[in-house]
N, C-alpha and C. Protein backbone atom coordinates (compact mmCIF):
# COMPACT_ATOMS: atom_id res chain seq x y z
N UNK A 1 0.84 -1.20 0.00
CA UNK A 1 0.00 0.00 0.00
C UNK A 1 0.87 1.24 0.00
N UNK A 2 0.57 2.65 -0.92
CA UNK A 2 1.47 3.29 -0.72
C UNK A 2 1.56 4.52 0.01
N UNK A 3 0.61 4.06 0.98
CA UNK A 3 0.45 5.21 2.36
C UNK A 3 1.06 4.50 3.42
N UNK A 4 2.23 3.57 3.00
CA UNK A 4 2.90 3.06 4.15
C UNK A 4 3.47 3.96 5.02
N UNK A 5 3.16 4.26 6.34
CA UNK A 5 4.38 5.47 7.00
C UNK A 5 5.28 5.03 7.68
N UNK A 6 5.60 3.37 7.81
CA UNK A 6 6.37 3.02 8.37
C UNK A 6 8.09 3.33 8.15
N UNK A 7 8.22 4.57 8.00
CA UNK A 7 9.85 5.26 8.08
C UNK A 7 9.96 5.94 8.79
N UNK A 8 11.66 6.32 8.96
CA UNK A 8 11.90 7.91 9.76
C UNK A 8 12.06 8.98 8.76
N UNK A 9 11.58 10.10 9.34
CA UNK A 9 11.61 11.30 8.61
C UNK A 9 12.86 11.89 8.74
N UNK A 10 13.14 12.00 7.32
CA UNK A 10 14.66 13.19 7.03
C UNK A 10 14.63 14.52 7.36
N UNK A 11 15.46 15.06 6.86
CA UNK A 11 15.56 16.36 7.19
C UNK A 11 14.31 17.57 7.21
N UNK A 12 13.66 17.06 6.03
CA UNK A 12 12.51 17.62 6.04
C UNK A 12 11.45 18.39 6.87
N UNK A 13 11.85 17.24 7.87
CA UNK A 13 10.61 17.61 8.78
C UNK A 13 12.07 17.99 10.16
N UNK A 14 12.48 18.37 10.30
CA UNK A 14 13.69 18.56 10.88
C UNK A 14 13.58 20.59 11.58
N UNK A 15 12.46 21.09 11.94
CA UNK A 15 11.93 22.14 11.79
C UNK A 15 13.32 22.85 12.26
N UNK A 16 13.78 23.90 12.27
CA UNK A 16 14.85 24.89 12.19
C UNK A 16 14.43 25.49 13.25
N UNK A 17 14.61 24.73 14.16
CA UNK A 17 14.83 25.37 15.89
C UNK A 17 16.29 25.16 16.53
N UNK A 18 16.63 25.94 16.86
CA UNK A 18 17.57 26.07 17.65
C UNK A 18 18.44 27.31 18.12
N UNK A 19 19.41 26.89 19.41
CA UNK A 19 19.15 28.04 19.81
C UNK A 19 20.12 29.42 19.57
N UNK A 20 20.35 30.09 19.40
CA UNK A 20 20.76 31.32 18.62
C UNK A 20 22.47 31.75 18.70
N UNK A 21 22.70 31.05 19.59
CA UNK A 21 23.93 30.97 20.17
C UNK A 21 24.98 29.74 18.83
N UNK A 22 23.78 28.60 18.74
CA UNK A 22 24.17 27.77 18.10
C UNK A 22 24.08 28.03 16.57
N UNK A 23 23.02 28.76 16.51
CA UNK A 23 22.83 28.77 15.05
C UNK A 23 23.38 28.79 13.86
N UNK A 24 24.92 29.44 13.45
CA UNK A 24 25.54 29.51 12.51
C UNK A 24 25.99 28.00 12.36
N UNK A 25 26.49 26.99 13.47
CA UNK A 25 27.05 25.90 13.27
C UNK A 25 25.58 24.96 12.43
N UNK A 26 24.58 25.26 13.45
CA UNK A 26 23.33 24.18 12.58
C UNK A 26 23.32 24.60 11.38
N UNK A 27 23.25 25.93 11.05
CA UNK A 27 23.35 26.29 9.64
C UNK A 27 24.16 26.02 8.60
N UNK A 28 25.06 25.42 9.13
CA UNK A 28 26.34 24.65 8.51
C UNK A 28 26.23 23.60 8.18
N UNK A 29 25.45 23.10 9.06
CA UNK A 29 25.23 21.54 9.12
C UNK A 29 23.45 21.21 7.90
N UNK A 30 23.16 22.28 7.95
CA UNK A 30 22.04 22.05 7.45
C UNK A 30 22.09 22.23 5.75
N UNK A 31 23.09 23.12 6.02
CA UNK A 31 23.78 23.17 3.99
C UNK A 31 24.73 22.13 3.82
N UNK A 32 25.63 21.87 4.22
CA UNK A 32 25.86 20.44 4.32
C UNK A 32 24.83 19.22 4.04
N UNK A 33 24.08 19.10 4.58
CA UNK A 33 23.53 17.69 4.67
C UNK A 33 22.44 18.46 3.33
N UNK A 34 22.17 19.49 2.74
CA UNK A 34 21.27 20.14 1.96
C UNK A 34 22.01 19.45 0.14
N UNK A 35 23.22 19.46 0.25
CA UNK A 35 24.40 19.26 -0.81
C UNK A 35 24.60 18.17 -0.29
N UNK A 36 24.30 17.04 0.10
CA UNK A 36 25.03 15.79 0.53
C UNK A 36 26.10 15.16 1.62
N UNK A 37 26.55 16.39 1.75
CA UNK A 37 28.15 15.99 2.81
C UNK A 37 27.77 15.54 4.17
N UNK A 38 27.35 14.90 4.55
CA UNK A 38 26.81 14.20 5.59
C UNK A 38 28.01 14.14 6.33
N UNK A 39 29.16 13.80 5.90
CA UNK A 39 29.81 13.70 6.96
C UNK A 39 30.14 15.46 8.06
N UNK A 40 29.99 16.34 6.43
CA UNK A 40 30.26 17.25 7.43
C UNK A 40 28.85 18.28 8.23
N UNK A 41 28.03 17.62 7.60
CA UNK A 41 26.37 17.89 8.78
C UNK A 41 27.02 17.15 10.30
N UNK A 42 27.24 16.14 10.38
CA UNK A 42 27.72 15.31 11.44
C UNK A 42 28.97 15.89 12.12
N UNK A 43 29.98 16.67 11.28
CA UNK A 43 30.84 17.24 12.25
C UNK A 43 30.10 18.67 12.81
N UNK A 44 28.98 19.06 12.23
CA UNK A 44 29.01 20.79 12.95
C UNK A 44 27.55 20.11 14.15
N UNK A 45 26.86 19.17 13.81
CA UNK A 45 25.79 18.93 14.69
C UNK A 45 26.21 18.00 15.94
N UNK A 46 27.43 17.31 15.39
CA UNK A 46 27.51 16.57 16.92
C UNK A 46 27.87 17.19 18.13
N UNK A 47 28.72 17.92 17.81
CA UNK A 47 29.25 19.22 19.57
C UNK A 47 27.73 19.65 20.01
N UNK A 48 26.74 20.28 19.09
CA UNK A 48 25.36 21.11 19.44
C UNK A 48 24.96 19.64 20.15
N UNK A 49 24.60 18.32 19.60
CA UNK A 49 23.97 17.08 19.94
C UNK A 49 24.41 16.80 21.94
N UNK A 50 26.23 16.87 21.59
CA UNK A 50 26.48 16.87 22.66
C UNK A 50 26.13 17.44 23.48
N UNK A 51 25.78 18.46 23.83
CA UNK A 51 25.73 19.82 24.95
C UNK A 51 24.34 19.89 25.20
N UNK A 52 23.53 18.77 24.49
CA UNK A 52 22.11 18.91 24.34
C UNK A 52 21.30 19.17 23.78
N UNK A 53 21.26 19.73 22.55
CA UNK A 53 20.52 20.67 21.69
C UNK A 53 19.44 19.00 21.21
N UNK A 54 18.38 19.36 21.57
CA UNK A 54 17.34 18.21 20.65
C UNK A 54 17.28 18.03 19.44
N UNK A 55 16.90 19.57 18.70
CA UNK A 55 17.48 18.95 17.42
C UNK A 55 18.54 18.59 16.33
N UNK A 56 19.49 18.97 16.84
CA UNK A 56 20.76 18.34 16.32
C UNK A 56 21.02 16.72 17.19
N UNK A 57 20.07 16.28 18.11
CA UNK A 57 20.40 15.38 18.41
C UNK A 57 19.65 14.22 17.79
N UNK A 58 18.50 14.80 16.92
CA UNK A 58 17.68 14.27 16.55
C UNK A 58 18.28 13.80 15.20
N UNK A 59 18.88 15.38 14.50
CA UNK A 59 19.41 14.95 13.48
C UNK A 59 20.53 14.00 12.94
N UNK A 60 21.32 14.14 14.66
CA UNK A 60 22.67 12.84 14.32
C UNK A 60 21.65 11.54 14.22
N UNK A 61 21.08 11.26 14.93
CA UNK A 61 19.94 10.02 14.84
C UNK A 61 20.06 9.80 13.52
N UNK A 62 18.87 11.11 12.84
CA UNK A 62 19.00 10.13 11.60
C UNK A 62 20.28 10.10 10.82
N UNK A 63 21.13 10.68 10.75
CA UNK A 63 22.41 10.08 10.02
C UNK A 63 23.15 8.83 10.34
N UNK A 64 22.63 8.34 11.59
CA UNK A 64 22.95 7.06 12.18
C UNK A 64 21.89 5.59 11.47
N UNK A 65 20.55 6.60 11.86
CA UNK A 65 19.37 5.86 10.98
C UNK A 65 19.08 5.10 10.03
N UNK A 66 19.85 6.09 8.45
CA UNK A 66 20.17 5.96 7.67
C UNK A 66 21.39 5.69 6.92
N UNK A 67 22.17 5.90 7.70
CA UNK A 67 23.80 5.29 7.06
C UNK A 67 24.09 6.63 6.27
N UNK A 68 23.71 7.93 6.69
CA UNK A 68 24.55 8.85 5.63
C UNK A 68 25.74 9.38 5.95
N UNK A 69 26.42 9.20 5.02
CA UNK A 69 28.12 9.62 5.34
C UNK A 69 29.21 8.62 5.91
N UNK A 70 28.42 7.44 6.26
CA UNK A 70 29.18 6.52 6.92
C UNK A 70 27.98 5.02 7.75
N UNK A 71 28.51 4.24 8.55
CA UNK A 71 28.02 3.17 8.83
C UNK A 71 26.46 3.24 9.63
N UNK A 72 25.73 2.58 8.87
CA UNK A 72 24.51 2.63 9.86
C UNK A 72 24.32 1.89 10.85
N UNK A 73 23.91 2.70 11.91
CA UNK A 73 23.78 1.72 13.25
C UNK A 73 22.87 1.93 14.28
N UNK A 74 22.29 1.49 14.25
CA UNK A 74 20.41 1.20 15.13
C UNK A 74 20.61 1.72 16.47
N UNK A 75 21.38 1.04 17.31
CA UNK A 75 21.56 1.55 18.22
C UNK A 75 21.60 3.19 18.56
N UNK A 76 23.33 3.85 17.89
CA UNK A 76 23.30 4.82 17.96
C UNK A 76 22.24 5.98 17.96
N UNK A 77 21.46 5.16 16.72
CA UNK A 77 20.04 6.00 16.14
C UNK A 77 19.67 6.09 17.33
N UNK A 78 19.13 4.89 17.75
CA UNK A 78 18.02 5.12 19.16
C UNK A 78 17.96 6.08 20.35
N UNK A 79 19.66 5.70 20.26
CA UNK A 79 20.32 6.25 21.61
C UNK A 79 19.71 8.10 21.18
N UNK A 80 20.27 8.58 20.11
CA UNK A 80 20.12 9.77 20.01
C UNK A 80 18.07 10.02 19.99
N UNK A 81 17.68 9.42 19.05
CA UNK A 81 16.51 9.64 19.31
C UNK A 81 16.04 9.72 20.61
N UNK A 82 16.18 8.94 21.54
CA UNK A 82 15.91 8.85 22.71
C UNK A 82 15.71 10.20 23.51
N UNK A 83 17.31 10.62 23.36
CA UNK A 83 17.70 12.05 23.70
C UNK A 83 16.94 13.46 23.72
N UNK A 84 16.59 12.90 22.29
CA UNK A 84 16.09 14.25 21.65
C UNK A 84 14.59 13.86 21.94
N UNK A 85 13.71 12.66 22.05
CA UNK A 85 13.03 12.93 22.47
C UNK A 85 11.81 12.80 23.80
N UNK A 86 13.20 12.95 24.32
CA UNK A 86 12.76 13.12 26.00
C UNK A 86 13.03 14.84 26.00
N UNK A 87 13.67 15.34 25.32
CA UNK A 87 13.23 16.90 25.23
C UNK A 87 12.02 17.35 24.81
N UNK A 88 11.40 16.20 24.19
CA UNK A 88 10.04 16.21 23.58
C UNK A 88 9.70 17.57 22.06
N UNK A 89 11.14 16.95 21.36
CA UNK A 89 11.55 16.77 19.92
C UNK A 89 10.08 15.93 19.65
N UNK A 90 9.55 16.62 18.59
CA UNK A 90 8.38 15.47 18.04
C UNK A 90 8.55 14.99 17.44
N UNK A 91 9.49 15.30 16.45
CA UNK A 91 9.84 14.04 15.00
C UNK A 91 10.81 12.94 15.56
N UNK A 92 11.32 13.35 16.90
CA UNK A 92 11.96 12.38 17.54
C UNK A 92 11.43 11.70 18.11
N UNK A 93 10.44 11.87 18.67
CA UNK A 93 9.13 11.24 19.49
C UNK A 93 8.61 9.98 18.64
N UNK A 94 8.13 10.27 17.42
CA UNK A 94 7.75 9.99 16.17
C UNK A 94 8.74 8.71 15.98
N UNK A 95 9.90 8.97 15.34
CA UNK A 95 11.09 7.99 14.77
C UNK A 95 11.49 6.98 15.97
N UNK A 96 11.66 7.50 17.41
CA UNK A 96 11.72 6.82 18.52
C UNK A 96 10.24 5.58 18.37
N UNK A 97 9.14 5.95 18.31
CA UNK A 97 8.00 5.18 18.43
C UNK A 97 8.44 4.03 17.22
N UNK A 98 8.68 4.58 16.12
CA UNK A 98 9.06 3.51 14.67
C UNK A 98 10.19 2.48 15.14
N UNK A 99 11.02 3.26 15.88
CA UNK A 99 12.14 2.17 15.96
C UNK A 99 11.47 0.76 17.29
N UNK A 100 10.91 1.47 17.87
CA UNK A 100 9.97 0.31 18.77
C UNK A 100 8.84 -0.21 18.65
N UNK A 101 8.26 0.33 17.52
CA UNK A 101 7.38 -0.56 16.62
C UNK A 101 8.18 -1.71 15.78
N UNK A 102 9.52 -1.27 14.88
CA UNK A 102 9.82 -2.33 14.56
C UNK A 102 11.39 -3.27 14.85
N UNK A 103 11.44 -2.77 16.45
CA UNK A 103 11.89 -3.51 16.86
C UNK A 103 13.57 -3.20 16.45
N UNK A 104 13.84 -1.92 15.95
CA UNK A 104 15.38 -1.65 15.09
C UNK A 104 16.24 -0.45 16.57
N UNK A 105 17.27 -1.41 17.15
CA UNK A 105 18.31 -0.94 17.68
C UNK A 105 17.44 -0.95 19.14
N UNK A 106 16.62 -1.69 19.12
CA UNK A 106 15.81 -2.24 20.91
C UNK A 106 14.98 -3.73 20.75
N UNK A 107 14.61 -3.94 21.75
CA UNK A 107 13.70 -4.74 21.64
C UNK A 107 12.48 -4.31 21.02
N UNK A 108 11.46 -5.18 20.15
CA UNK A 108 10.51 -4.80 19.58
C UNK A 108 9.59 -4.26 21.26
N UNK A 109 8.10 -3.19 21.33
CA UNK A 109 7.61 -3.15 21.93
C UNK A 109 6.38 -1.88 21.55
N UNK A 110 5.59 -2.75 21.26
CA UNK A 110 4.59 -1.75 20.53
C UNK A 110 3.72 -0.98 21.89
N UNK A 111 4.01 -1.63 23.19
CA UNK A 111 3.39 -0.37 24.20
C UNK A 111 4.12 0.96 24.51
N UNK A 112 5.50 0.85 24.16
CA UNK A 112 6.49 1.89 24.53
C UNK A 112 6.26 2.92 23.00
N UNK A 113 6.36 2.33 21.74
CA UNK A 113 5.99 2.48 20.47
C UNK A 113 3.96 3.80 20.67
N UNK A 114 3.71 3.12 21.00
CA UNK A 114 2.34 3.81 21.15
C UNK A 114 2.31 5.01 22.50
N UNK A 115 3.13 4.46 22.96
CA UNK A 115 3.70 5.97 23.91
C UNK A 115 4.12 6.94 23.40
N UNK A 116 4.77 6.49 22.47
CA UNK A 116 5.82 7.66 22.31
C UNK A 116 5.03 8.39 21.09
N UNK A 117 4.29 7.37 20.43
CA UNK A 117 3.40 8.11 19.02
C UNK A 117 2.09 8.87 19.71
N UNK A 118 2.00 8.74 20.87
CA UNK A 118 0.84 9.62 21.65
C UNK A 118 1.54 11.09 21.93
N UNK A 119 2.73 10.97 22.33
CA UNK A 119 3.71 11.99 22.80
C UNK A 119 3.58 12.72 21.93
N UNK A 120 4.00 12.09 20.78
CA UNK A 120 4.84 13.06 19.32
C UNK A 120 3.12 13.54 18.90
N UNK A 121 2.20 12.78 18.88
CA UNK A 121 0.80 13.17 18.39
C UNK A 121 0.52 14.41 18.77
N UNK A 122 0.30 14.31 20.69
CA UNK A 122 0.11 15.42 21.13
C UNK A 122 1.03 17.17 20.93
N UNK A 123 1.83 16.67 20.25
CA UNK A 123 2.92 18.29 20.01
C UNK A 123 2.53 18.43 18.93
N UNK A 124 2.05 17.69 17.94
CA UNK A 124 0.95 18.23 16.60
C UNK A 124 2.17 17.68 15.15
N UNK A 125 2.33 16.06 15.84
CA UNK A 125 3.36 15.82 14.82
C UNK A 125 2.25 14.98 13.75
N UNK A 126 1.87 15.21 12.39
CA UNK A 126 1.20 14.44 11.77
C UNK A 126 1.29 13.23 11.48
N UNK A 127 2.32 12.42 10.94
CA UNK A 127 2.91 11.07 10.65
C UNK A 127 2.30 10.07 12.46
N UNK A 128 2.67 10.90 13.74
CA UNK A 128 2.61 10.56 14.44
C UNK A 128 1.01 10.31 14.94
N UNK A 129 -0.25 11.20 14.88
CA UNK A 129 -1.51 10.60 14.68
C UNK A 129 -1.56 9.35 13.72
N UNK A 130 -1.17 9.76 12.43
CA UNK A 130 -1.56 8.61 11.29
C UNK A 130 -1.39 7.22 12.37
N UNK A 131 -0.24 7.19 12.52
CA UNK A 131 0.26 6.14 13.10
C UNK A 131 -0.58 5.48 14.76
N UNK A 132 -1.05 6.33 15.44
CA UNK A 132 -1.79 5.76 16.48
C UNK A 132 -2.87 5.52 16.41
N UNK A 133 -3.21 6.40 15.00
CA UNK A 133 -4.55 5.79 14.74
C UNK A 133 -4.95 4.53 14.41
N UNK A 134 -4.04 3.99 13.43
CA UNK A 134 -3.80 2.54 13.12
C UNK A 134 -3.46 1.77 14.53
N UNK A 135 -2.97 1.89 15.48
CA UNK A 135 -2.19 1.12 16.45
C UNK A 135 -3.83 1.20 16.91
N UNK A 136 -4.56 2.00 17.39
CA UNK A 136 -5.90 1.94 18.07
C UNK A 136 -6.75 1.09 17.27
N UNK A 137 -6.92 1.13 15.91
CA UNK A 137 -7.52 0.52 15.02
C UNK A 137 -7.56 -0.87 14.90
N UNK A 138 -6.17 -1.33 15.14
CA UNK A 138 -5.55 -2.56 15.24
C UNK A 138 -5.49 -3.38 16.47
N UNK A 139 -5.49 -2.37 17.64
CA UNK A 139 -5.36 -2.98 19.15
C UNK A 139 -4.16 -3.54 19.03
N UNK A 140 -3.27 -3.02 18.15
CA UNK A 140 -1.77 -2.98 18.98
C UNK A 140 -0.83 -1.96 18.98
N UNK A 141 -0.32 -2.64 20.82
CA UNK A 141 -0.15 -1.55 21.48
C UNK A 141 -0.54 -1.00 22.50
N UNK A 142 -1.92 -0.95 22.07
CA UNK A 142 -2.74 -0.62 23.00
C UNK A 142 -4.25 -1.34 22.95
N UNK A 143 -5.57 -0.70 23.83
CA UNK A 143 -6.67 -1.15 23.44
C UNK A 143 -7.15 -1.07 22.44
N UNK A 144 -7.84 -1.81 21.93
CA UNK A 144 -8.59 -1.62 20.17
C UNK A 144 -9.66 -0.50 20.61
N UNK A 145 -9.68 0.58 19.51
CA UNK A 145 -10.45 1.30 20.21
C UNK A 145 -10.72 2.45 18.75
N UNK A 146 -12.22 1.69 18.66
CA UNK A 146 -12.57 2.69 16.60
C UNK A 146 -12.58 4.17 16.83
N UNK A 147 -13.60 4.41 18.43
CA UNK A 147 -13.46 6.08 18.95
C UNK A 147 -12.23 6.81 18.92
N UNK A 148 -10.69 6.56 19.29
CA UNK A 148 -9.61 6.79 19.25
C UNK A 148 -9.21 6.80 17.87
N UNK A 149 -9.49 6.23 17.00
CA UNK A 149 -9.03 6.04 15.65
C UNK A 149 -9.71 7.24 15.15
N UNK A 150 -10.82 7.07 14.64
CA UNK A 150 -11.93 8.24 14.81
C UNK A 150 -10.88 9.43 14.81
N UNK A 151 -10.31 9.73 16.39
CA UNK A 151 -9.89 11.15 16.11
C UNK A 151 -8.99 11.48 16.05
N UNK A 152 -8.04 10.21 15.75
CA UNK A 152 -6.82 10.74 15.31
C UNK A 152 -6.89 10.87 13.76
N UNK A 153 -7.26 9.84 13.35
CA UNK A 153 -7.58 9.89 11.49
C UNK A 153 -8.05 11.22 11.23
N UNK A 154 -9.35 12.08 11.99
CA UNK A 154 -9.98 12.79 12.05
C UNK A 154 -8.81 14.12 11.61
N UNK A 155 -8.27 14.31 12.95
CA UNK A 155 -7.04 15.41 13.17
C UNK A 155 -6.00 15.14 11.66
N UNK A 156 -5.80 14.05 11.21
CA UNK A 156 -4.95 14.19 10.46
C UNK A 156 -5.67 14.48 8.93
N UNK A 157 -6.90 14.24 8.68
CA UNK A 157 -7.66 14.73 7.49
C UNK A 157 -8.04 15.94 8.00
N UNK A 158 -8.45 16.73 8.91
CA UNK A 158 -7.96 17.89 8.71
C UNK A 158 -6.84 19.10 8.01
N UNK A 159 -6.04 18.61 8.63
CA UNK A 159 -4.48 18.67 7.55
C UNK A 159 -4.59 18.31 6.19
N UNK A 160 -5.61 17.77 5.56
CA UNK A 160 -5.69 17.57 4.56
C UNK A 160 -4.70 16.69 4.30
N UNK A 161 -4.10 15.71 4.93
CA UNK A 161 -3.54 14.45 4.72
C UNK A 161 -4.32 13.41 3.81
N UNK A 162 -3.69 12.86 3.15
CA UNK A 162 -4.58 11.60 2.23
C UNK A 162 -4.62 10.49 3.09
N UNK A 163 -3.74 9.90 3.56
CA UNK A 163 -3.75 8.95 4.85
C UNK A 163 -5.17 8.98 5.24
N UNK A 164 -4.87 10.05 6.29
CA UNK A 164 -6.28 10.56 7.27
C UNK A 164 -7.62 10.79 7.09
N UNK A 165 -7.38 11.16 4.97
CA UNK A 165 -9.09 11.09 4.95
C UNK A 165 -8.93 10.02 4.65
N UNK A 166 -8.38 9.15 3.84
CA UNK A 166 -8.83 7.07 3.32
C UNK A 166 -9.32 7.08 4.43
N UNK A 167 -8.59 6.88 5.47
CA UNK A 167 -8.97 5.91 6.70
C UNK A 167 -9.89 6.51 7.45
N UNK A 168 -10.37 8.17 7.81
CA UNK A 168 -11.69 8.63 8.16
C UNK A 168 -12.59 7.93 7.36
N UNK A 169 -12.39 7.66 5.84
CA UNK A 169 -13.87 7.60 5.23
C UNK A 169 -14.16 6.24 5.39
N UNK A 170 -12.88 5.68 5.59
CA UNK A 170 -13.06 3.54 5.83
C UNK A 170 -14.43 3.92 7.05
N UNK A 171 -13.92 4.32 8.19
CA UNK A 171 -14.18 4.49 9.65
C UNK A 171 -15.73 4.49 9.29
N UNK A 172 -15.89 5.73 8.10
CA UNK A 172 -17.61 6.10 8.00
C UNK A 172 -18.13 5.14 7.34
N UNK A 173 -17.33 4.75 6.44
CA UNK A 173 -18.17 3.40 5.68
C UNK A 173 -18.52 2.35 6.58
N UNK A 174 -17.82 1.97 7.28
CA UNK A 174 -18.12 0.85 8.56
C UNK A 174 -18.86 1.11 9.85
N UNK A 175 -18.69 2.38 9.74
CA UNK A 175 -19.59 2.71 11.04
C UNK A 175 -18.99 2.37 12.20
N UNK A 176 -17.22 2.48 12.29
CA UNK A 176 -16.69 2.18 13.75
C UNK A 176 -16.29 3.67 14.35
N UNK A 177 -16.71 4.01 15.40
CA UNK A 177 -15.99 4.89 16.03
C UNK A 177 -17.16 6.20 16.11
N UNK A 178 -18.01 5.99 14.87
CA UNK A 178 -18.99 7.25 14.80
C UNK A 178 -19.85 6.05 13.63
N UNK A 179 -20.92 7.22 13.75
CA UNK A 179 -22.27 6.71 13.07
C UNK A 179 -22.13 6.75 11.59
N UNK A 180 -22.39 5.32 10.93
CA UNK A 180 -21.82 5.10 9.70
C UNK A 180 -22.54 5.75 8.63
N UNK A 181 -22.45 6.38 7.89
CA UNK A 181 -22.25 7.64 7.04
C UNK A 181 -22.00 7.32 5.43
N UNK A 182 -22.70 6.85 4.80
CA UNK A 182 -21.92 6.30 2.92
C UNK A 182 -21.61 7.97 2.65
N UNK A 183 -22.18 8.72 2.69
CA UNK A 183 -22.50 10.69 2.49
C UNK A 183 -20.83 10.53 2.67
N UNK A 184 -20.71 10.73 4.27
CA UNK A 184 -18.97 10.82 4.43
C UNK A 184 -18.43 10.37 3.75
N UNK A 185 -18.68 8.91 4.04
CA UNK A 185 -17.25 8.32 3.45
C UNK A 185 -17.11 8.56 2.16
N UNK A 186 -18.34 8.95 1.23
CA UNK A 186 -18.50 9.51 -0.19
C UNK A 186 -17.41 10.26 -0.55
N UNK A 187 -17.47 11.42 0.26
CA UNK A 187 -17.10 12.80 0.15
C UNK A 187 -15.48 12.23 0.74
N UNK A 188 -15.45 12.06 1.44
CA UNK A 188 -13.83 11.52 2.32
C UNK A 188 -13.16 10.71 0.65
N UNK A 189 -13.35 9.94 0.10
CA UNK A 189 -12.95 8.98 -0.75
C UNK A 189 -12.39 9.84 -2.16
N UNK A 190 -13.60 10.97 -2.39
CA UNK A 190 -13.32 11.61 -3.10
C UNK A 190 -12.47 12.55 -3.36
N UNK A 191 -12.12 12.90 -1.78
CA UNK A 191 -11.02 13.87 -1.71
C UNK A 191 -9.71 13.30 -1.67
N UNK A 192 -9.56 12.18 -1.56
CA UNK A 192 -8.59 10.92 -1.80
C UNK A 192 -8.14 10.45 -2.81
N UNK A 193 -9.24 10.40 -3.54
CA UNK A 193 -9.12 9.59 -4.72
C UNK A 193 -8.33 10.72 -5.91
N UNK A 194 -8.60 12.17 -5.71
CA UNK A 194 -8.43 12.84 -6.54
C UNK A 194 -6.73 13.16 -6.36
N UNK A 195 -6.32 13.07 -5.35
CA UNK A 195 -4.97 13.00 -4.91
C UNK A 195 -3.91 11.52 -5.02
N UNK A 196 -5.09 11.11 -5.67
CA UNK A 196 -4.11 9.69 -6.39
C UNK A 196 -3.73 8.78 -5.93
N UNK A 197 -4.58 8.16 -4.86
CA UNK A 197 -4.38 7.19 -3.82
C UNK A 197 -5.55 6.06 -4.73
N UNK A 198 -4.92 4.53 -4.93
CA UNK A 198 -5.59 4.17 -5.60
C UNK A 198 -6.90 3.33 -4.85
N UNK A 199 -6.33 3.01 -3.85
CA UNK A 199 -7.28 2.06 -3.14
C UNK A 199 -8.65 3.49 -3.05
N UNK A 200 -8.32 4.42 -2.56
CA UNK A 200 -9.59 5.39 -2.82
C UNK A 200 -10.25 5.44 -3.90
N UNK A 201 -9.71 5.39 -5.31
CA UNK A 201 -10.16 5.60 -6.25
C UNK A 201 -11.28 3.86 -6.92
N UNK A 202 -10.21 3.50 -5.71
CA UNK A 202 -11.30 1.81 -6.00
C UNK A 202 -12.49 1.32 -5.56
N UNK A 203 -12.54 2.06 -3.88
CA UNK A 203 -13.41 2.35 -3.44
C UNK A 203 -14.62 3.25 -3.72
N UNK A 204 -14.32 4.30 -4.47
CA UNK A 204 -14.75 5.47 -5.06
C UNK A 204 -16.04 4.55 -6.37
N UNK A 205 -14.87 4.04 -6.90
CA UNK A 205 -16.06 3.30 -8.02
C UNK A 205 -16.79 1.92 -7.66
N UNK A 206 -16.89 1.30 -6.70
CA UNK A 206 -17.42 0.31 -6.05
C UNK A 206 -19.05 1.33 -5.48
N UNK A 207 -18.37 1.97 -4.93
CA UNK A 207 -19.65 2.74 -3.96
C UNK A 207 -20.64 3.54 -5.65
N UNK A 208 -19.87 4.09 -6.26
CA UNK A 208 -20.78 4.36 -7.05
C UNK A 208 -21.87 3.27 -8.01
N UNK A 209 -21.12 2.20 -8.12
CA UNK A 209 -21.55 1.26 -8.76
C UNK A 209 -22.81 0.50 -7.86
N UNK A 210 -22.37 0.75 -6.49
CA UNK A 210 -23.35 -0.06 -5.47
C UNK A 210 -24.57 1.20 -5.17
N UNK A 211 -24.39 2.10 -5.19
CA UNK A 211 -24.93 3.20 -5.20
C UNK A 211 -25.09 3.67 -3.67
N UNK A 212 -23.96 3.23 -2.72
CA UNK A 212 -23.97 3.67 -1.74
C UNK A 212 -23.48 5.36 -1.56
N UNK A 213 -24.51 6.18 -1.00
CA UNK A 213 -23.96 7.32 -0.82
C UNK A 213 -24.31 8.25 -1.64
N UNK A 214 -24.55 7.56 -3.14
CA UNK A 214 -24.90 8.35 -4.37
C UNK A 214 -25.79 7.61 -5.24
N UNK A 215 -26.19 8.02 -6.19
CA UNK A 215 -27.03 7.42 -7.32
C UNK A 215 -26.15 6.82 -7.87
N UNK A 216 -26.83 5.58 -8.18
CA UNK A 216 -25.91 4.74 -8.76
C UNK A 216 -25.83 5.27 -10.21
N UNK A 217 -24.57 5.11 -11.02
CA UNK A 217 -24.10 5.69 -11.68
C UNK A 217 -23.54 4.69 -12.91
């Protein structure tokens, strides 16, 4: 499926906080790793990592994560993720939960995993709803629970995420979590489908064909 979110996020989401004192070195590190040189993102972010800075600690993570510039290693990742997000770093929060969902540089543990994707949720990290919503959906992790799914899917189709509306409009088609709805999930599918998600677009013509929601067509 290709709304898999099971990765860590790069730089991307890497928001440009830090603190002012530090700043010319992250800025170094951030054109660096912008042009490739990973190794030398890794020499201006590790002193900031050291001394504490969350997100440069976040960011050695992922260069550990991913093997850029040099050897990848799970551990290290963790260790730094860890770091950064017990400062309550959200994309660290986030990548911390992934690595204990799948079990890379710890023991697997999808209750610590759903902790930490509640954490990163609550600071308004998106990837990080997607993700607990499914863990609630699934009952792992935690309790199975469609109301919880409901509003995290909810929060993240807000954002106008494609993720968040598929799986809001699944929610309405089935009627778990809230009162089942073909109208919604109509409208949810469609705003999906048009963004090129195919399983929406499959769904999209099933319901029309069944004439759920709409005249059959």
């Amino acid at each position: 499926m290709r709304m898999n979110r099971m990765k860590s996020c790069f730089l991307f989401v890497l928001v440009m906080l830090f603190s002012l004192s530090a700043a010319a070195d992250f800025n170094d590190g951030v054109q660096a790793f912008e042009r490739g040189d990973y190794r030398r993102a890794y020499y201006e972010w590790f002193p900031l990592a050291e001394k504490g800075d969350p997100v440069a600690q976040h960011n050695i993570a992922v260069i550990y994560d991913k093997g850029l510039g040099g050897a990848q290693d799970d551990n290290e990742a963790f260790r730094y993720y860890t770091l950064a997000a017990k400062q309550d770093n959200a994309p660290a929060q986030y990548n911390l939960a992934v690595m204990y969902e799948s079990g890379r540089g710890t023991r697997k543990d999808y209750q610590a995993a759903a902790e930490w994707y509640r954490k990163s949720a609550e600071n308004g990290f998106l990837e990080a709803k997607i993700s607990l919503g499914k863990m609630h959906e699934t009952g792992r992790g935690v309790k199975q629970d469609y109301t919880q799914s409901f509003k995290y899917f909810e929060e993240a189709a807000r954002e106008g995420d494609a993720v968040g509306q598929f799986k809001l409009g699944a929610l309405y088609f089935m009627g778990r979590g809230v009162k089942q709805s073909h109208i919604e999930a109509l409208s949810l599918f469609k705003k999906t489908a048009e963004k090129g998600v195919p399983e929406a677009q499959a769904n999209l013509g099933v319901m029309y064909e069944k004439g759920y929601g709409t005249k059959i067509e």
